[in-house]
Each structure stands twice: as C-alpha cells, then as structure tokens.
C-alpha atoms as a PDB file:
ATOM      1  CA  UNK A   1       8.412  80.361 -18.665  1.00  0.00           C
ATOM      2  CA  UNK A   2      10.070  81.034 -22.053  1.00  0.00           C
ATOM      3  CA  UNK A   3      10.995  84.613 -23.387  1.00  0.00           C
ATOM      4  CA  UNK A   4      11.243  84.677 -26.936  1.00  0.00           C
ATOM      5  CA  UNK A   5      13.198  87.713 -28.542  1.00  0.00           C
ATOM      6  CA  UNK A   6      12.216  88.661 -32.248  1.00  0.00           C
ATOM      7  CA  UNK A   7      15.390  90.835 -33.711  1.00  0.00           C
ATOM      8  CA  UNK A   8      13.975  93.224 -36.383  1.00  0.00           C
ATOM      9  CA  UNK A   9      11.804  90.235 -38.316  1.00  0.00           C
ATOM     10  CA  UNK A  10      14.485  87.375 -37.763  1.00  0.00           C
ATOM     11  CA  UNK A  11      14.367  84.188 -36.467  1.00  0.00           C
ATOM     12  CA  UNK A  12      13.476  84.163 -32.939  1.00  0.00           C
ATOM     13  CA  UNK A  13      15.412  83.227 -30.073  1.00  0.00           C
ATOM     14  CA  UNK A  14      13.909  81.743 -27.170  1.00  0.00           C
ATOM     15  CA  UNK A  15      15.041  81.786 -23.343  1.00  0.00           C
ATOM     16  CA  UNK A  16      14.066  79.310 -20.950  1.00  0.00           C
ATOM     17  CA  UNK A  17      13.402  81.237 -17.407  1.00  0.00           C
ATOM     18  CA  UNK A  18      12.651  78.463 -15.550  1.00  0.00           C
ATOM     19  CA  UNK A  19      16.354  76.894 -15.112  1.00  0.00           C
ATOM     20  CA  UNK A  20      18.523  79.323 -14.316  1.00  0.00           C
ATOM     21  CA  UNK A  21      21.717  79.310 -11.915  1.00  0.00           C
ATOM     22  CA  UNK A  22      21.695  80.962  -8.818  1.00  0.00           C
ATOM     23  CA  UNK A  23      24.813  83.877 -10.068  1.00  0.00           C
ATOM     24  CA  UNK A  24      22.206  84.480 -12.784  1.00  0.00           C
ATOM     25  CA  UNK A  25      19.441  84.730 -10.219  1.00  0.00           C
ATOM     26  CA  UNK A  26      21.722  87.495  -7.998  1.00  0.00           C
ATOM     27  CA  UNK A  27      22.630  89.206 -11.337  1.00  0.00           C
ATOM     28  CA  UNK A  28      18.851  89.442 -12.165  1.00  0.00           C
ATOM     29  CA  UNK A  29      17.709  90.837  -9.048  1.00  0.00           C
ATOM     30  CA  UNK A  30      20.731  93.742  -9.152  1.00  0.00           C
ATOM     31  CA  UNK A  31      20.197  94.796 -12.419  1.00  0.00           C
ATOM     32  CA  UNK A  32      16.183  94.797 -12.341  1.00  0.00           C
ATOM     33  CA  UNK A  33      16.492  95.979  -8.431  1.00  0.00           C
ATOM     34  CA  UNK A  34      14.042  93.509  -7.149  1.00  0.00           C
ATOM     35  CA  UNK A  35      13.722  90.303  -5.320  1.00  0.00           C
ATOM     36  CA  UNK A  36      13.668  87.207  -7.972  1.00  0.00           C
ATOM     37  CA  UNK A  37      10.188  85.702  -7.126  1.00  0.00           C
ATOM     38  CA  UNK A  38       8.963  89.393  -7.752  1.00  0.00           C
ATOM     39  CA  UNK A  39      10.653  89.542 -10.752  1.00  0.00           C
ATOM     40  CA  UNK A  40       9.194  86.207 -12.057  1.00  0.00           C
ATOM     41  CA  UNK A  41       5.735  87.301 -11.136  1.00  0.00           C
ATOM     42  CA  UNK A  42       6.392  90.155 -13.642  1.00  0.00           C
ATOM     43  CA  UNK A  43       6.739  87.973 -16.432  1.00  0.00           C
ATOM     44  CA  UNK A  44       3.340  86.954 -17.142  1.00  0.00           C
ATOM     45  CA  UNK A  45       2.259  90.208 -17.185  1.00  0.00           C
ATOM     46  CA  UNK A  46       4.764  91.275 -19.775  1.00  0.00           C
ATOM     47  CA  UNK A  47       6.742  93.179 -17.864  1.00  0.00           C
ATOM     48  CA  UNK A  48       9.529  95.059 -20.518  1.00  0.00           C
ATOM     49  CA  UNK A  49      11.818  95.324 -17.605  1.00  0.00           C
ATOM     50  CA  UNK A  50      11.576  91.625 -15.903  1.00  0.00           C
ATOM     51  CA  UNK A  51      11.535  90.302 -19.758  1.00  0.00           C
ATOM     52  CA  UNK A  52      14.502  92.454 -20.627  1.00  0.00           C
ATOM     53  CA  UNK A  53      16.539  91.398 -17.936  1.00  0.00           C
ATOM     54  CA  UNK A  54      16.368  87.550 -17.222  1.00  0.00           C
ATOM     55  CA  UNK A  55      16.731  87.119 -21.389  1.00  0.00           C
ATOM     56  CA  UNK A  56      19.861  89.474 -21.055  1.00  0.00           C
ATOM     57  CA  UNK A  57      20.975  87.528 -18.491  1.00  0.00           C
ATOM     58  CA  UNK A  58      20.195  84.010 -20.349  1.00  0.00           C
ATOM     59  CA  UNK A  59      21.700  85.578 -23.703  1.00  0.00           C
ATOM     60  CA  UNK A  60      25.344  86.005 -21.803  1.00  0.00           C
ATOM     61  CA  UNK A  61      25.655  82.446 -21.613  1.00  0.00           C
ATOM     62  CA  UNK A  62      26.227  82.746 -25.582  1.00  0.00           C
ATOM     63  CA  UNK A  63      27.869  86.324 -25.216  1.00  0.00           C
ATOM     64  CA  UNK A  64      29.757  86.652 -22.333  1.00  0.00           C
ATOM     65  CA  UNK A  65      30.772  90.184 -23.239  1.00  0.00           C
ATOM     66  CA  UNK A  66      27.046  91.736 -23.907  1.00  0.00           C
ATOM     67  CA  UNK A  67      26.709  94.711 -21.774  1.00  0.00           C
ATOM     68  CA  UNK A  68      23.052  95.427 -20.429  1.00  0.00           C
ATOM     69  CA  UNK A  69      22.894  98.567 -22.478  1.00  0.00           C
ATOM     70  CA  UNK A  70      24.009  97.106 -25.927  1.00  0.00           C
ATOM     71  CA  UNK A  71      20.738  94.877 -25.189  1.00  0.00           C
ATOM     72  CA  UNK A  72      18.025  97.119 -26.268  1.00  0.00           C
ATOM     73  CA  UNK A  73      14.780  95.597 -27.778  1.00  0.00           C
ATOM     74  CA  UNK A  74      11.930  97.368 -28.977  1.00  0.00           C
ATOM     75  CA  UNK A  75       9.297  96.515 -26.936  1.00  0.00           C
ATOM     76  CA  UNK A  76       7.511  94.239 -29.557  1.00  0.00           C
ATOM     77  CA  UNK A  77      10.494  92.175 -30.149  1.00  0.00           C
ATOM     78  CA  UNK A  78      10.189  90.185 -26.305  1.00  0.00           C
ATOM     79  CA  UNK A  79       6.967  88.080 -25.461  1.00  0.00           C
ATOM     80  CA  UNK A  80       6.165  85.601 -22.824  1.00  0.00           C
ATOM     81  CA  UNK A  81       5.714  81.918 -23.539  1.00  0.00           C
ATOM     82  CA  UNK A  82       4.694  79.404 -21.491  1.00  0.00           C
ATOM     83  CA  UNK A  83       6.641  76.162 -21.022  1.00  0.00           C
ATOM     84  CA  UNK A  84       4.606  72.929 -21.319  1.00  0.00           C
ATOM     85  CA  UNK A  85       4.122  72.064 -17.940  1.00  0.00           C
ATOM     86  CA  UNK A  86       2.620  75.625 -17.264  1.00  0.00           C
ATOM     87  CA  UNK A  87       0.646  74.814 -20.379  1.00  0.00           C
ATOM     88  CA  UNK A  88      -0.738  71.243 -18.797  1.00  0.00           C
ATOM     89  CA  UNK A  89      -1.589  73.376 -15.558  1.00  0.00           C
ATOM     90  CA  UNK A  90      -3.366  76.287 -17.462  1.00  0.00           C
ATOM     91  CA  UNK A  91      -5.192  73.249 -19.938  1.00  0.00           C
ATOM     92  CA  UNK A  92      -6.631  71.917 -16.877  1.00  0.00           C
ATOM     93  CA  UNK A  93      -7.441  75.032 -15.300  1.00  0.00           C
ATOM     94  CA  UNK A  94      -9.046  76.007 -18.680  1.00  0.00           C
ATOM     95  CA  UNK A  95     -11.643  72.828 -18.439  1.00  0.00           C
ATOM     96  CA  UNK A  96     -12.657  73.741 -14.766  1.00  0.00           C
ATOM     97  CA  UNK A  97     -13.375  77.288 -15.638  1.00  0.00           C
ATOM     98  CA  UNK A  98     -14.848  76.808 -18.850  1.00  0.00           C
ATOM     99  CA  UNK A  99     -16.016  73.064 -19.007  1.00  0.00           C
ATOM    100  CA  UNK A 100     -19.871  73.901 -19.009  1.00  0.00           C
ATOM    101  CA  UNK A 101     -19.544  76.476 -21.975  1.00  0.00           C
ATOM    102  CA  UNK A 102     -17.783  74.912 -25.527  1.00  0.00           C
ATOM    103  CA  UNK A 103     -17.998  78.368 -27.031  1.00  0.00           C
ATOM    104  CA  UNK A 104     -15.821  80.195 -23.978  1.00  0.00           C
ATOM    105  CA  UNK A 105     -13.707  76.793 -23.542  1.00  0.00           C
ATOM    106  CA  UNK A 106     -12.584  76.855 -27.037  1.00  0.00           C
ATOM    107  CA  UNK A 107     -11.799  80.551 -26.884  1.00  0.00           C
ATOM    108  CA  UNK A 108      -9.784  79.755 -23.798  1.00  0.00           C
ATOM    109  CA  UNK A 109      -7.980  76.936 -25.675  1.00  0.00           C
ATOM    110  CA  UNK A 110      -7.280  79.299 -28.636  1.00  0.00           C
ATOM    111  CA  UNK A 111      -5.867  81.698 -26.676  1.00  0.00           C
ATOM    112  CA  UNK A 112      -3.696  79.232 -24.771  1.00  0.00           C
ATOM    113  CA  UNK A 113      -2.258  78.121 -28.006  1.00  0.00           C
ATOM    114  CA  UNK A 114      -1.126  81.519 -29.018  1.00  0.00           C
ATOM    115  CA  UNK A 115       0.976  81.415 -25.811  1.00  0.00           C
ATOM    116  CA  UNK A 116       2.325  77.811 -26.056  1.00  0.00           C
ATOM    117  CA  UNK A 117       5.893  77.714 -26.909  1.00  0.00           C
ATOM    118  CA  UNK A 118       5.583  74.212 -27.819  1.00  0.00           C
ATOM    119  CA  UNK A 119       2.338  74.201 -30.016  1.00  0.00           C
ATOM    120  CA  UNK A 120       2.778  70.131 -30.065  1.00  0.00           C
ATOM    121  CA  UNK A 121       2.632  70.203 -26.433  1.00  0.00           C
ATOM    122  CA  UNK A 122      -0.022  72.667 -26.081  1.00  0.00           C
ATOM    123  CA  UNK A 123      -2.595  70.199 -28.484  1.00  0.00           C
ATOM    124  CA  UNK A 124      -1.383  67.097 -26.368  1.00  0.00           C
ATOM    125  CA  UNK A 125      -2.499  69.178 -22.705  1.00  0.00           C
ATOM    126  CA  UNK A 126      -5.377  70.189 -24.193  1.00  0.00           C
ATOM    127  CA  UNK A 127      -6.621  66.769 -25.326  1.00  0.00           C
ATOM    128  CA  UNK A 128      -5.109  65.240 -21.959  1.00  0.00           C
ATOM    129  CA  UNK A 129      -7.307  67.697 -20.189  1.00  0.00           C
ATOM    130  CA  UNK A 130     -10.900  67.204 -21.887  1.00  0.00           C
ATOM    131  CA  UNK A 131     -10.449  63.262 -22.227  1.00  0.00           C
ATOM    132  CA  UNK A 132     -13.118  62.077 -20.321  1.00  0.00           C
ATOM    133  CA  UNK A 133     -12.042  60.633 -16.868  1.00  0.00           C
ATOM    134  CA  UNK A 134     -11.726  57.263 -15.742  1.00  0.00           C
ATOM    135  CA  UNK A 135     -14.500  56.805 -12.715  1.00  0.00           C
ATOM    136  CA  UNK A 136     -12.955  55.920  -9.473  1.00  0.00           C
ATOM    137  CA  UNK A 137     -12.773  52.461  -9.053  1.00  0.00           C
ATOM    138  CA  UNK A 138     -15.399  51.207  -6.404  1.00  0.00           C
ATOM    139  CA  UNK A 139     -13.672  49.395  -3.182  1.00  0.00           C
ATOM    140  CA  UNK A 140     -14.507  45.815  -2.700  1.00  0.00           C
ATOM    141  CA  UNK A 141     -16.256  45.227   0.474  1.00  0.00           C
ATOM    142  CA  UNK A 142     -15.387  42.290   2.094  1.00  0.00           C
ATOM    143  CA  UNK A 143     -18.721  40.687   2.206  1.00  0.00           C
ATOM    144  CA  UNK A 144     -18.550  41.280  -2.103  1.00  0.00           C
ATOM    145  CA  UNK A 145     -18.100  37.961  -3.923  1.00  0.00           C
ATOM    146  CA  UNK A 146     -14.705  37.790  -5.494  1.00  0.00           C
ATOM    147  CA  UNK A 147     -14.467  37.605  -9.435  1.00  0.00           C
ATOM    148  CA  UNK A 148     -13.472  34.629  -9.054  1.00  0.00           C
ATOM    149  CA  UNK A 149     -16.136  32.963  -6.810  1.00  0.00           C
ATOM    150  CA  UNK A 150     -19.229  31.702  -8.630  1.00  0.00           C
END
C-alpha cells in the first residue's frame, strides 16, 4: 500500500506502508489509538486518519523533528495507491469477477489503473492476468507409448 501526499499542486510524495519498522508500527497505533492491522484495514477505504498517520510516521524518517500537528493535509492532498503485488492480486481477481463480460472487465481494469502506483506494473498484471492459460499437462500413464518408442 502506497500513500501519496499532494502539497498544494506540487510534486507528490509517495509512502510505502507496506515496510515499515516495528517503533513505527507502536508509534502508529498510539497516535491513531488503534491496533495496526485495524489501522491498515483503514487504508483502502481512505481513511483521513489511518492515511494521515502512517505517512506522518513514514515522512519522519526524512524529518525527524515534524510534530504530528505541523502535519496537516487537506483532505484531497492524501490518496491510497496500491503497490504492484496488490495490483497482480486485484488483476487476477478482476478476470474472475469480470472475465465473462469485456464491457465490466475493462471498466474494472480502468479503474484499477487509476489506483496503480506503478502504471507500468499495473499494464504488465493486467496482461499477465488475461493471457490465456497454459492447459494442464496430461499425466503419462504407464501403459502410454513413450515419445520415443515407435
């Protein structure tokens, strides 16, 4: 999971929620009073206070000195990304769902992309997950001739 912070229309910064250390962890679940895997749960949904915290938290590594309440973003300026192995699991999950319906699967896919923080990635799961699949390969008996018998 990434959280990318927009400053007032300048480049964005991007924090990578999935590696964090543990101090960071116990910092995140004081400040946002919760347990971390609740926390994390949060993040999908967009949650200003989970998103707030763990890129405050992230953005200390940088600025050791920024207090929580000098890091104040408008609500606009924080979105959720996902990473690209949440991207390959949602691509797949994506074909499943949507397989049987073009119109709805490329919908899916386009709103996938919009939440790809690697966009490269994103195209790569996607074509990963619609290449048509190798069959399984059948098991030789033992009564089958062998390739090489004739």
């Amino acid at each position: 999971m990434i959280i990318e912070y927009t400053n007032d229309g300048g480049e964005p910064q991007r924090f990578d929620a999935g590696r964090l250390r543990a101090s960071e962890i116990q910092v995140i679940e004081r400040t946002a009073d919760g347990r971390w895997n609740d926390i994390k749960a949060l993040l999908p949904d967009g949650d200003i206070n989970a998103m707030r915290t763990v890129a405050w938290v992230i953005k200390k590594r940088l600025e050791p000195t920024l207090r929580f309440a000098d890091f104040d973003p408008f609500e606009d300026e924080l979105r959720v990304l996902l990473d690209a192995e949440e991207v390959r699991g949602y691509a797949e999950g994506i074909v499943a769902k949507y397989g049987a319906n073009p119109e709805e699967l490329a919908e899916a896919f386009d709103e996938l992309r919009d939440v790809a923080a690697d966009r490269e990635a994103c195209e790569q799961a996607i074509a990963d997950a619609t290449a048509p699949k190798d069959p399984a390969p059948v098991p030789q008996s033992e009564n089958s001739p062998s390739p090489s018998a004739g």
